[in-house]
PDB file of N, CA and C in Angstrom:
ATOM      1  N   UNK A   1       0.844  -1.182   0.000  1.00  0.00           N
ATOM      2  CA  UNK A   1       0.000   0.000   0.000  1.00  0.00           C
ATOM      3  C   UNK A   1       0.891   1.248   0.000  1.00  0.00           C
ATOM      4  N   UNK A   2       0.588   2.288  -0.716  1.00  0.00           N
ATOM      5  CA  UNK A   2       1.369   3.214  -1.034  1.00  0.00           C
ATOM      6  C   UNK A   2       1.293   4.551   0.324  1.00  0.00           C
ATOM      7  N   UNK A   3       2.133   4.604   0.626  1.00  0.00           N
ATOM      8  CA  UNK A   3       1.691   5.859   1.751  1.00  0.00           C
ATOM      9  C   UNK A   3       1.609   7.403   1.371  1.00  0.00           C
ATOM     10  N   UNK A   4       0.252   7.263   1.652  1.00  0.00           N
ATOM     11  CA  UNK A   4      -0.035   9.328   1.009  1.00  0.00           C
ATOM     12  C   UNK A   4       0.056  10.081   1.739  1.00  0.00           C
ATOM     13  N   UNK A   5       0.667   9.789   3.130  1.00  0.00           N
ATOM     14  CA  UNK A   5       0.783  11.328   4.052  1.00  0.00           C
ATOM     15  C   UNK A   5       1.447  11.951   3.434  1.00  0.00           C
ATOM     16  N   UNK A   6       1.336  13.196   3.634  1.00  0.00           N
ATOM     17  CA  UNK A   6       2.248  14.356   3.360  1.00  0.00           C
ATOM     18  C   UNK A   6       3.860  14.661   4.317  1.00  0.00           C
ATOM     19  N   UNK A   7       3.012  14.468   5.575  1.00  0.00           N
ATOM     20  CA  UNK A   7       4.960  14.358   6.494  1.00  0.00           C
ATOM     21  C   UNK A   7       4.390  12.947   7.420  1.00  0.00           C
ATOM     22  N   UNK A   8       5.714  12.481   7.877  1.00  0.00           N
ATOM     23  CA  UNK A   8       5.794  11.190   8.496  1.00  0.00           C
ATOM     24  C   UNK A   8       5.292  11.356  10.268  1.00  0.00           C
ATOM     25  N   UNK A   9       4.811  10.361  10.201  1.00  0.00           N
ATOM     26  CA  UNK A   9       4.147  10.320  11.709  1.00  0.00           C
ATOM     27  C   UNK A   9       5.622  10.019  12.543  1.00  0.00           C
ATOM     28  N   UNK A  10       5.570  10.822  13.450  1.00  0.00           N
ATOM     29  CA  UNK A  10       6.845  10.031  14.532  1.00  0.00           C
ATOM     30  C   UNK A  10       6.120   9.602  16.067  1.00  0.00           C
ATOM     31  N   UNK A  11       7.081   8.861  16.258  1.00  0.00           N
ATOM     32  CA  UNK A  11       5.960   7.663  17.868  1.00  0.00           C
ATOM     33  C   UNK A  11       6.157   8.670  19.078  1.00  0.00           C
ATOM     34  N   UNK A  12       5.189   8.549  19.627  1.00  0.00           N
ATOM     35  CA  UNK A  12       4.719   9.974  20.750  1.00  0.00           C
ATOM     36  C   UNK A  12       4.222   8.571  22.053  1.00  0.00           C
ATOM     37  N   UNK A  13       3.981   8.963  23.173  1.00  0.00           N
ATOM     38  CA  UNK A  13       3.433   8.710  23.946  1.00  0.00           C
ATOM     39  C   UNK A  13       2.620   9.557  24.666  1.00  0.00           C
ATOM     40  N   UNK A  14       1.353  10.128  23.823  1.00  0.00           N
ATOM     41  CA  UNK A  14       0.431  11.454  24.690  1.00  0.00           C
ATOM     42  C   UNK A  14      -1.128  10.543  25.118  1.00  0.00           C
ATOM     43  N   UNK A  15      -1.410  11.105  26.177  1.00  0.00           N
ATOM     44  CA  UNK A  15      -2.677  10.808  26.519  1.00  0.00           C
ATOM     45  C   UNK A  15      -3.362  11.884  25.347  1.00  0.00           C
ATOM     46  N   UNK A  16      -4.714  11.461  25.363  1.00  0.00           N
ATOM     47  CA  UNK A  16      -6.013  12.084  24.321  1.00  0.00           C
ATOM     48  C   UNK A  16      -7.382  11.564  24.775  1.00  0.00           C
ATOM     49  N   UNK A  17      -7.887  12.367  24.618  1.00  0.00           N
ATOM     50  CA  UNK A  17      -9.615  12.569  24.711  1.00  0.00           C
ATOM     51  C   UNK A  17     -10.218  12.747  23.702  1.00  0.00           C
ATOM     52  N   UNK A  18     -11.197  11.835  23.501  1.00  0.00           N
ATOM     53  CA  UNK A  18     -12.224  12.177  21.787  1.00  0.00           C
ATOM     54  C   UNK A  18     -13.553  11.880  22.043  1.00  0.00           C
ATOM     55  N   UNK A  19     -14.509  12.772  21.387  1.00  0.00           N
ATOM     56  CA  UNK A  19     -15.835  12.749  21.298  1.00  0.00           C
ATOM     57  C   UNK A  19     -16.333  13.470  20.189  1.00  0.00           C
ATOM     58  N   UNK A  20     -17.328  11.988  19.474  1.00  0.00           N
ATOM     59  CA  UNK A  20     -18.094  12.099  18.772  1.00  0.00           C
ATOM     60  C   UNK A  20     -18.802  13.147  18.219  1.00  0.00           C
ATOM     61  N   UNK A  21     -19.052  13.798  17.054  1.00  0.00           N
ATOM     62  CA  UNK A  21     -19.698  14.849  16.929  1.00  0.00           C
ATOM     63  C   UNK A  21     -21.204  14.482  16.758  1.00  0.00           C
ATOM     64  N   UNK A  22     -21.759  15.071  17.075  1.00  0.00           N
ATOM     65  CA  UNK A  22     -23.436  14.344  17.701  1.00  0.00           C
ATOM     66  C   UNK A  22     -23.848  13.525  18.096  1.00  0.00           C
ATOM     67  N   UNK A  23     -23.488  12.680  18.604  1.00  0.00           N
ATOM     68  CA  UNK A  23     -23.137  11.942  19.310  1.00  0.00           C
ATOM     69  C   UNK A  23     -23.030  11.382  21.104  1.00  0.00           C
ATOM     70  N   UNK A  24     -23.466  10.502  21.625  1.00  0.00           N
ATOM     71  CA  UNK A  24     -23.075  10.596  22.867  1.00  0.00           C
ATOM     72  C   UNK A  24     -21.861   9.327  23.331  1.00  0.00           C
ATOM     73  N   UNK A  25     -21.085   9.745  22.463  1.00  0.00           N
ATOM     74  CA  UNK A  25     -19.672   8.918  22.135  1.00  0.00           C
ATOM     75  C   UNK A  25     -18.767   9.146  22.726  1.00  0.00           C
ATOM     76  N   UNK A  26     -18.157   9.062  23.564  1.00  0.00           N
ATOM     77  CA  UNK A  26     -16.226   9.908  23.795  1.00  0.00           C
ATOM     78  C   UNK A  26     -15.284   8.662  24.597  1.00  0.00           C
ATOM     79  N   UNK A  27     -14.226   9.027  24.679  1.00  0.00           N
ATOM     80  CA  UNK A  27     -13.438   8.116  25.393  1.00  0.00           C
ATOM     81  C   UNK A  27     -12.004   8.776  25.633  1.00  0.00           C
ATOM     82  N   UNK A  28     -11.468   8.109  26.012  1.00  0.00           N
ATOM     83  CA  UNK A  28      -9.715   8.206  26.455  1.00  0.00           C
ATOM     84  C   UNK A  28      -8.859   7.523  25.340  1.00  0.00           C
ATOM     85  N   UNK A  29      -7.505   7.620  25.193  1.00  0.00           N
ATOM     86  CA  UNK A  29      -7.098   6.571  24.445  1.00  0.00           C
ATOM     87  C   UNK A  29      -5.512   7.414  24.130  1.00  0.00           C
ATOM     88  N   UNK A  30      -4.400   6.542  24.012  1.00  0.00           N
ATOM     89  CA  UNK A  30      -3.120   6.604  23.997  1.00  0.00           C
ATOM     90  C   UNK A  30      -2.266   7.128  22.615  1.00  0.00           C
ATOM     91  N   UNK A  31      -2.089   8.190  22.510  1.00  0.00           N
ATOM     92  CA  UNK A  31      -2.227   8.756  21.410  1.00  0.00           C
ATOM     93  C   UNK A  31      -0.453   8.198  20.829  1.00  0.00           C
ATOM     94  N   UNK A  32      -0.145   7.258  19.604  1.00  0.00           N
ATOM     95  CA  UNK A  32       0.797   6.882  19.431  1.00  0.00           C
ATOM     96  C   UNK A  32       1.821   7.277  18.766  1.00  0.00           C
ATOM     97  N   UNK A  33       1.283   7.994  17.494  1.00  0.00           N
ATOM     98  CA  UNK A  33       1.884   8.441  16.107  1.00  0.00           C
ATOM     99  C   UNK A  33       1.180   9.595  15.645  1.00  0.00           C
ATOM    100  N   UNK A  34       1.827  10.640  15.461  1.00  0.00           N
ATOM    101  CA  UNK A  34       1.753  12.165  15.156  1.00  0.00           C
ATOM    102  C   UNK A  34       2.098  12.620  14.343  1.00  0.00           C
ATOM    103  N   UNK A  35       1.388  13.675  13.298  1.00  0.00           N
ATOM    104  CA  UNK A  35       1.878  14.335  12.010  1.00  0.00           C
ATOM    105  C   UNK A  35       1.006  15.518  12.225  1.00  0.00           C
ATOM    106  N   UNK A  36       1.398  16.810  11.108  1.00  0.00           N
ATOM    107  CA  UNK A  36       0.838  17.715  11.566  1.00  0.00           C
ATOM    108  C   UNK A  36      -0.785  17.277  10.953  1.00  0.00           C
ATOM    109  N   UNK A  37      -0.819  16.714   9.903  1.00  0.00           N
ATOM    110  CA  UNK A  37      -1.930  16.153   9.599  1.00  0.00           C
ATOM    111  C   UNK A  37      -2.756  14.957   9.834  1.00  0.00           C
ATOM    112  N   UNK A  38      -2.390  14.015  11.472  1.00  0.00           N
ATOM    113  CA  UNK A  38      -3.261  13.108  11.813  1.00  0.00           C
ATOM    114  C   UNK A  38      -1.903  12.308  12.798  1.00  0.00           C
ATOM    115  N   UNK A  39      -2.603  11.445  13.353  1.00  0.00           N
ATOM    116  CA  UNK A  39      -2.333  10.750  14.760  1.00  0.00           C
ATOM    117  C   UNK A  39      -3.260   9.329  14.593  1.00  0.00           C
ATOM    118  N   UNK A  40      -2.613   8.377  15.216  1.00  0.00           N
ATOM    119  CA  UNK A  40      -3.059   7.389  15.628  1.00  0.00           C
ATOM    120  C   UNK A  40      -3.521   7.288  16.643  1.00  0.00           C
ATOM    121  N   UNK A  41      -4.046   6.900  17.074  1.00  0.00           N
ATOM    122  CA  UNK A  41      -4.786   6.312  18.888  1.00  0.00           C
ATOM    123  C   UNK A  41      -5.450   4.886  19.056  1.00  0.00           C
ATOM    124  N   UNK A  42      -4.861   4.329  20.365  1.00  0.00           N
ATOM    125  CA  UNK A  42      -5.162   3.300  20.976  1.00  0.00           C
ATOM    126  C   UNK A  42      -6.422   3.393  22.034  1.00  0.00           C
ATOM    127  N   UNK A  43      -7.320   2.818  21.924  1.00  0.00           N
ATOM    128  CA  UNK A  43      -8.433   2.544  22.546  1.00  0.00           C
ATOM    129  C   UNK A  43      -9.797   1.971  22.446  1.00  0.00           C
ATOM    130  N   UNK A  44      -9.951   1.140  23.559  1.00  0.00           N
ATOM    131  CA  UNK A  44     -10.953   0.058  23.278  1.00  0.00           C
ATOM    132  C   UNK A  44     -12.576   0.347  22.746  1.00  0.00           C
ATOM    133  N   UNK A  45     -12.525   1.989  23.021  1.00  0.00           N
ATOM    134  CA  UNK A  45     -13.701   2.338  22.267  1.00  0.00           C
ATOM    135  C   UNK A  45     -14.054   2.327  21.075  1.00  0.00           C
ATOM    136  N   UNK A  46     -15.172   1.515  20.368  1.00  0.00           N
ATOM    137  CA  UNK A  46     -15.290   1.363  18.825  1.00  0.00           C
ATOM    138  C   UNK A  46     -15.799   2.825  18.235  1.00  0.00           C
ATOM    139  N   UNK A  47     -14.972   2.793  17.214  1.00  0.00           N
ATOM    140  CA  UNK A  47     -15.442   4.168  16.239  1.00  0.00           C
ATOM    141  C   UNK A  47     -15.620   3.362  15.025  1.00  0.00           C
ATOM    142  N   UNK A  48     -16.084   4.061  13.937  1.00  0.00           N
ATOM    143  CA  UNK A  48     -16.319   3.168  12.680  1.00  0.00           C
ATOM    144  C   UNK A  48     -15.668   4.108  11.872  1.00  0.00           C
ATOM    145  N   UNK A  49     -15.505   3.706  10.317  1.00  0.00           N
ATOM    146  CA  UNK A  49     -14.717   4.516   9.983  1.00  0.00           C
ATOM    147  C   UNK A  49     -15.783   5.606   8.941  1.00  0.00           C
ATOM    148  N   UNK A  50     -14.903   6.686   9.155  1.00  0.00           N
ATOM    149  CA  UNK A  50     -16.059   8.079   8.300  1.00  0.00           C
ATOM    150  C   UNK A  50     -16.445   8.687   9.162  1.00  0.00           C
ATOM    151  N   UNK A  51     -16.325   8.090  10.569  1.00  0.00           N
ATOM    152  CA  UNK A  51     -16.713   9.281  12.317  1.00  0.00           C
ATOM    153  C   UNK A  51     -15.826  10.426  12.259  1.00  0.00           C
ATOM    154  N   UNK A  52     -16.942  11.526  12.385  1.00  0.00           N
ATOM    155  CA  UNK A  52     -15.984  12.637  12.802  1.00  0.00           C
ATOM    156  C   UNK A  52     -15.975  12.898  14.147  1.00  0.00           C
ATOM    157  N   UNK A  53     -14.525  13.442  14.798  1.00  0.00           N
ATOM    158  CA  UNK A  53     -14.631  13.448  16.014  1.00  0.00           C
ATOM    159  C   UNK A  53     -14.281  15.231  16.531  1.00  0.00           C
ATOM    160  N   UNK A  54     -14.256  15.211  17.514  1.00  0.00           N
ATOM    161  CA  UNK A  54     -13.142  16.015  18.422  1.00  0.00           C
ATOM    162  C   UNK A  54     -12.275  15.892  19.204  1.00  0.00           C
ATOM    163  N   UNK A  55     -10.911  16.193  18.842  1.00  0.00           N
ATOM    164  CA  UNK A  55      -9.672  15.653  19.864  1.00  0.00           C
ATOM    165  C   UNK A  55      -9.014  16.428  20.583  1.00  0.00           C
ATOM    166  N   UNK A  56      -8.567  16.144  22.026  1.00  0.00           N
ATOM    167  CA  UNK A  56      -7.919  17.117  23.002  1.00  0.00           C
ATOM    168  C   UNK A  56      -6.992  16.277  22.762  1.00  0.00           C
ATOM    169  N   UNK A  57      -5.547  16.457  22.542  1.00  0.00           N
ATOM    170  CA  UNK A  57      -4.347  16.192  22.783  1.00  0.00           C
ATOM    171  C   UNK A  57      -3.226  16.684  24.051  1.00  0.00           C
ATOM    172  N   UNK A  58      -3.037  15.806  24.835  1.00  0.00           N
ATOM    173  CA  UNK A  58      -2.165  16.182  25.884  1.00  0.00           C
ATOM    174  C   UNK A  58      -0.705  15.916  25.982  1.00  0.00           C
ATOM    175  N   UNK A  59      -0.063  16.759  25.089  1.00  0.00           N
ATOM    176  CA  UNK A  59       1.582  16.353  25.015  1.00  0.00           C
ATOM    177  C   UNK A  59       2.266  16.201  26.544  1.00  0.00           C
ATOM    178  N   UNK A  60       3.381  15.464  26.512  1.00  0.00           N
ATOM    179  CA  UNK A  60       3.834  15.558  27.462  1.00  0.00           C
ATOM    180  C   UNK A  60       4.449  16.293  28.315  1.00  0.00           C
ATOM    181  N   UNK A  61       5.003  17.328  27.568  1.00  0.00           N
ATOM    182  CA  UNK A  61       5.802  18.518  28.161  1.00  0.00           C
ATOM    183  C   UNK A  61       5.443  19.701  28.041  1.00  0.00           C
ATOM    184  N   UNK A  62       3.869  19.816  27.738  1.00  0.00           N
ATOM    185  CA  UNK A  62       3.224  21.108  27.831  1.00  0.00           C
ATOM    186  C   UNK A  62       2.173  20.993  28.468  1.00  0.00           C
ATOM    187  N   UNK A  63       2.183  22.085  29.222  1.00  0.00           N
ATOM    188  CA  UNK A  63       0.801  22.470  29.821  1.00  0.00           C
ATOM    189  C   UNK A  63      -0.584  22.768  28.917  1.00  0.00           C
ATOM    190  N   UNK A  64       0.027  22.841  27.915  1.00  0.00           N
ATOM    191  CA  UNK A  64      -1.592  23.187  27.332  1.00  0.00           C
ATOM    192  C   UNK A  64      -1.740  22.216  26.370  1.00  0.00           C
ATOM    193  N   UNK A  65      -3.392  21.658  26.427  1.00  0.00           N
ATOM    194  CA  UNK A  65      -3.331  20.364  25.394  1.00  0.00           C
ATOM    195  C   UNK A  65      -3.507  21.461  23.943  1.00  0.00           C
ATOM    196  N   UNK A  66      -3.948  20.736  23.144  1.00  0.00           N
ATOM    197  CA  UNK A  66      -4.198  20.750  21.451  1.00  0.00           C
ATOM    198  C   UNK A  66      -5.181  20.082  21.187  1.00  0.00           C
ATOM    199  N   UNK A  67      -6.218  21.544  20.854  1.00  0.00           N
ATOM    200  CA  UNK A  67      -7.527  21.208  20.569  1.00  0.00           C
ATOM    201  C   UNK A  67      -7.671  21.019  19.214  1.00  0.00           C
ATOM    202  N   UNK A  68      -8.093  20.134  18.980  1.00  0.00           N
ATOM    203  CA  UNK A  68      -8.655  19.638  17.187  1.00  0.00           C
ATOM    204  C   UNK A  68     -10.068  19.842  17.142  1.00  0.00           C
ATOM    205  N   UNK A  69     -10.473  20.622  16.442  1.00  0.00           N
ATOM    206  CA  UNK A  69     -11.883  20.405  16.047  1.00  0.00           C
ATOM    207  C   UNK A  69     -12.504  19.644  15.423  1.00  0.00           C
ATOM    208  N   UNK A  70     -11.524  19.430  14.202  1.00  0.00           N
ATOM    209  CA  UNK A  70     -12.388  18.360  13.583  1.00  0.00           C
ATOM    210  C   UNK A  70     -11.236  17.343  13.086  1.00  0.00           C
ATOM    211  N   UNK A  71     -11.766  15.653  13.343  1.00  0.00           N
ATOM    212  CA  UNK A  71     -10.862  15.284  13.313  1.00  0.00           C
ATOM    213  C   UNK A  71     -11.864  13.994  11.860  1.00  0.00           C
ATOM    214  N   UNK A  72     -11.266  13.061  11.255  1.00  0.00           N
ATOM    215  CA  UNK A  72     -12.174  11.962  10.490  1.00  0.00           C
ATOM    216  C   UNK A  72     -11.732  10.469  10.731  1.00  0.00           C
ATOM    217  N   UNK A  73     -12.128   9.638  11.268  1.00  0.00           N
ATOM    218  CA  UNK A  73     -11.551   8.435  11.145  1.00  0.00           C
ATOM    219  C   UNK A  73     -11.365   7.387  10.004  1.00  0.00           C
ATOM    220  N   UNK A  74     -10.070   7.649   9.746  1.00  0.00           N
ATOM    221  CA  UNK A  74      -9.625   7.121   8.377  1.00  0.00           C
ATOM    222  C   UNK A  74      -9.641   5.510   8.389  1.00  0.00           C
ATOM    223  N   UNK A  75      -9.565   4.995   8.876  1.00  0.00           N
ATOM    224  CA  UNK A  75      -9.223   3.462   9.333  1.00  0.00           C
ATOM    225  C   UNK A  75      -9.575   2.887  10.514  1.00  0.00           C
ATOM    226  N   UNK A  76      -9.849   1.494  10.775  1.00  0.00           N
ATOM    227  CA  UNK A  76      -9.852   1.083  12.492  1.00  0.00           C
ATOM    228  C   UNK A  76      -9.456  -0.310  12.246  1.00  0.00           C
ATOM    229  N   UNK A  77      -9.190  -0.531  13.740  1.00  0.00           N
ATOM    230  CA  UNK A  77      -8.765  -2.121  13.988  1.00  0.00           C
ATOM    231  C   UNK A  77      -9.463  -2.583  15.371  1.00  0.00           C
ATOM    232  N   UNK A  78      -9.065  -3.473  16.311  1.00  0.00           N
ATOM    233  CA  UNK A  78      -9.497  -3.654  17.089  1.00  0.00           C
ATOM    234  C   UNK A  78      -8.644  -3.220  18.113  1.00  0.00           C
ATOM    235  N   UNK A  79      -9.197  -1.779  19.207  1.00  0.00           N
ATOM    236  CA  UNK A  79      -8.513  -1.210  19.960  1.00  0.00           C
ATOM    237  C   UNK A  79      -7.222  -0.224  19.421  1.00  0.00           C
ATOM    238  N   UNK A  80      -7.769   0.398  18.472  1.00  0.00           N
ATOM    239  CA  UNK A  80      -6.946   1.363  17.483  1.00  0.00           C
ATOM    240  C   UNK A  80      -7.837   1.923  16.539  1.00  0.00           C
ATOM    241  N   UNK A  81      -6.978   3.400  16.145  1.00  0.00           N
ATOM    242  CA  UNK A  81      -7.904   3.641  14.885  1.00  0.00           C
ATOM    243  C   UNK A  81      -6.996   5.170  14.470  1.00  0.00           C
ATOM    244  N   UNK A  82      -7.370   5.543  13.503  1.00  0.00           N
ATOM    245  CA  UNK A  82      -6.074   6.296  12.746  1.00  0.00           C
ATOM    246  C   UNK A  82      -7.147   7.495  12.221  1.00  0.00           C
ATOM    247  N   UNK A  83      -6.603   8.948  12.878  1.00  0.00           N
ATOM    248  CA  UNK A  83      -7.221  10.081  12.128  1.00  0.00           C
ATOM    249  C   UNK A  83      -6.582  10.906  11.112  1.00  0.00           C
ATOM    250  N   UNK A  84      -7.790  11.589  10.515  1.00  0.00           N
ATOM    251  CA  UNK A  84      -6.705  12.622   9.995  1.00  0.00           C
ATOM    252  C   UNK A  84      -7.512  14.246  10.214  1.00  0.00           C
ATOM    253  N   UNK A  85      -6.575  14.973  10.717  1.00  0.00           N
ATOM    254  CA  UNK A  85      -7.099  15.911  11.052  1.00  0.00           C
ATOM    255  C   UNK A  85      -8.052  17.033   9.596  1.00  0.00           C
ATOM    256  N   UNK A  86      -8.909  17.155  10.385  1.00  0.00           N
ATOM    257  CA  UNK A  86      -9.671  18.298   8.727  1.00  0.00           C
ATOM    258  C   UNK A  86     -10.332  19.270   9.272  1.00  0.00           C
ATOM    259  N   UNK A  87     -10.595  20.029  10.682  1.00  0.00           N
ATOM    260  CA  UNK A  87     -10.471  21.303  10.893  1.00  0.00           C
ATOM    261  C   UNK A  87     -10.180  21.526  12.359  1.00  0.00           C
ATOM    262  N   UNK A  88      -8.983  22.714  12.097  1.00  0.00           N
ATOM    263  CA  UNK A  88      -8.345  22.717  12.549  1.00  0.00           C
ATOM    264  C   UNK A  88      -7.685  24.430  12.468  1.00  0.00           C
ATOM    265  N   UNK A  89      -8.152  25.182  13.744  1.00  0.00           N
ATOM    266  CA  UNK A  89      -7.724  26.473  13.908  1.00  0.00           C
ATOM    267  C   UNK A  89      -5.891  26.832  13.224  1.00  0.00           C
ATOM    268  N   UNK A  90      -5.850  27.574  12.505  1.00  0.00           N
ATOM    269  CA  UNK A  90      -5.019  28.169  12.716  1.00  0.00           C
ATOM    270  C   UNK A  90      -3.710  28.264  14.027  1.00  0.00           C
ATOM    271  N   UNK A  91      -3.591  28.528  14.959  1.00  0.00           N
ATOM    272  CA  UNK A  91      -2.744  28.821  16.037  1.00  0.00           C
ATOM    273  C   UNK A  91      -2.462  27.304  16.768  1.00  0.00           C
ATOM    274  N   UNK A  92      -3.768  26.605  16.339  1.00  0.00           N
ATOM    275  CA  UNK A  92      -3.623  25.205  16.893  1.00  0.00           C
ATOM    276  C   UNK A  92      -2.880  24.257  15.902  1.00  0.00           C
ATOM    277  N   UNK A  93      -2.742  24.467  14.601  1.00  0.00           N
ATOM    278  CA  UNK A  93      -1.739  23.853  13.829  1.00  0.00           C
ATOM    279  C   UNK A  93      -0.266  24.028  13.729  1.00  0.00           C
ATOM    280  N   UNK A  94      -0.264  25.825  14.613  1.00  0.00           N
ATOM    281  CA  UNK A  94       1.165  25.771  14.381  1.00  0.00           C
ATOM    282  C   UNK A  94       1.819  25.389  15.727  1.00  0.00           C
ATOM    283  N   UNK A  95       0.740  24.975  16.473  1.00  0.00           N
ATOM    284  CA  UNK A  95       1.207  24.494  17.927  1.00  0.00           C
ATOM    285  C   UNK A  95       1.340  23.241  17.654  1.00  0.00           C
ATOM    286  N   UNK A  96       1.078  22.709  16.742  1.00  0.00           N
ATOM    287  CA  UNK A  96       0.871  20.397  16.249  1.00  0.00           C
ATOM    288  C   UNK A  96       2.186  20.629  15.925  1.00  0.00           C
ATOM    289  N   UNK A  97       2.074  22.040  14.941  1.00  0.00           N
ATOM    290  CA  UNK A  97       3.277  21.459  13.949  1.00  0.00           C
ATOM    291  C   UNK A  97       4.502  21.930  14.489  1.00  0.00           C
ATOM    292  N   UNK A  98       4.709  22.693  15.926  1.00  0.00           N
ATOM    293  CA  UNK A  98       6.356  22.709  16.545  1.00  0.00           C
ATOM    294  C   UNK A  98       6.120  21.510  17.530  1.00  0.00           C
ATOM    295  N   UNK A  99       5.316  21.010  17.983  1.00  0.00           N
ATOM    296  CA  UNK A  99       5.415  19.926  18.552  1.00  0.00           C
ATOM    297  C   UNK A  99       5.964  18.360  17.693  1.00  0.00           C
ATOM    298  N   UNK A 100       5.464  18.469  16.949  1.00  0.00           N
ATOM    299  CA  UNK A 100       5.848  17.913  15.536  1.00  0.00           C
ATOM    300  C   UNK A 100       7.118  17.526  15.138  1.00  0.00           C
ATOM    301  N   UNK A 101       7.948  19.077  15.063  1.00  0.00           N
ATOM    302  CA  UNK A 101       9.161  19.525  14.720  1.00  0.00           C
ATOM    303  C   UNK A 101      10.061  18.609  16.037  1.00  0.00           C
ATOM    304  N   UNK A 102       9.922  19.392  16.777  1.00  0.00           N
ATOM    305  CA  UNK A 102      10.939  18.795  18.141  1.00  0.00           C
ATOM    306  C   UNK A 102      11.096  18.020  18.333  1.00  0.00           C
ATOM    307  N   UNK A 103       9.902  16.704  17.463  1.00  0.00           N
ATOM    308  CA  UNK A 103       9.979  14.627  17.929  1.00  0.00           C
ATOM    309  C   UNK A 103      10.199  14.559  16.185  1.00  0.00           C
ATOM    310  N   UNK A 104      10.321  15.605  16.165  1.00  0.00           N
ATOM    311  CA  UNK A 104      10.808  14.659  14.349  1.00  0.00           C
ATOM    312  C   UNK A 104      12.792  15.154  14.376  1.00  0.00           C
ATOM    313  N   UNK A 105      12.797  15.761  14.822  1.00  0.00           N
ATOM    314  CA  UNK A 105      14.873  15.927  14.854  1.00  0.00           C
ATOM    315  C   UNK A 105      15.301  14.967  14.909  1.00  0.00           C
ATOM    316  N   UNK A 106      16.315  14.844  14.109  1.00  0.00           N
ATOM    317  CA  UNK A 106      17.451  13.670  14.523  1.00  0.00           C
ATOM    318  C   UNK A 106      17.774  13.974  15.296  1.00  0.00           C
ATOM    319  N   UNK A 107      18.097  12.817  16.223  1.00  0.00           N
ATOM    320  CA  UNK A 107      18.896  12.978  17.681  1.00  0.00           C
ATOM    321  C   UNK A 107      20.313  13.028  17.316  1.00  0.00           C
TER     322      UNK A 107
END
């Protein structure tokens, strides 16, 4: 399968919060793999795929999470499922995308 991201996800260990848009859906779940355009997450809550959500992201070394407004679920598995972000403030992308920056450096 050919990979169409635009930049490469690098492996994160952030907690995250998501809920359903109309919905009385939400959950917790282990946020794994990060790009400025989508994230993976671990959790036993079923989403199907084509759900749009909302995601709080809680990096590890900041006090302030990263609010996603709108997020789409591109894929799922069992206890996983893969977004890609599609709206998404301004000020909050360029906060993904230095967070982004700093776990994508070569060490």
């Amino acid at each position: 399968m050919k990979n169409q991201r635009k930049h490469e996800r690098v492996h994160v260990q952030f907690r995250s919060h998501f809920s359903m848009k109309g919905k009385m859906l939400a959950g917790d779940g282990d946020l794994t793999d990060l790009s400025p355009g989508g994230c993976r997450i671990l959790s036993p809550v079923q989403v199907l795929v084509g759900a749009e959500v909302e995601l709080c992201i809680f990096p590890g070394d900041s006090a302030n999470p990263i609010l996603i407004d709108g997020a789409t679920v591109r894929w799922c598995r069992p206890n996983e499922f893969g977004l890609s972000f599609t709206k998404i403030r301004v000020p909050v992308q360029r906060q993904l995308t230095d967070v982004w920056r700093k776990l994508a450096k070569p060490a």
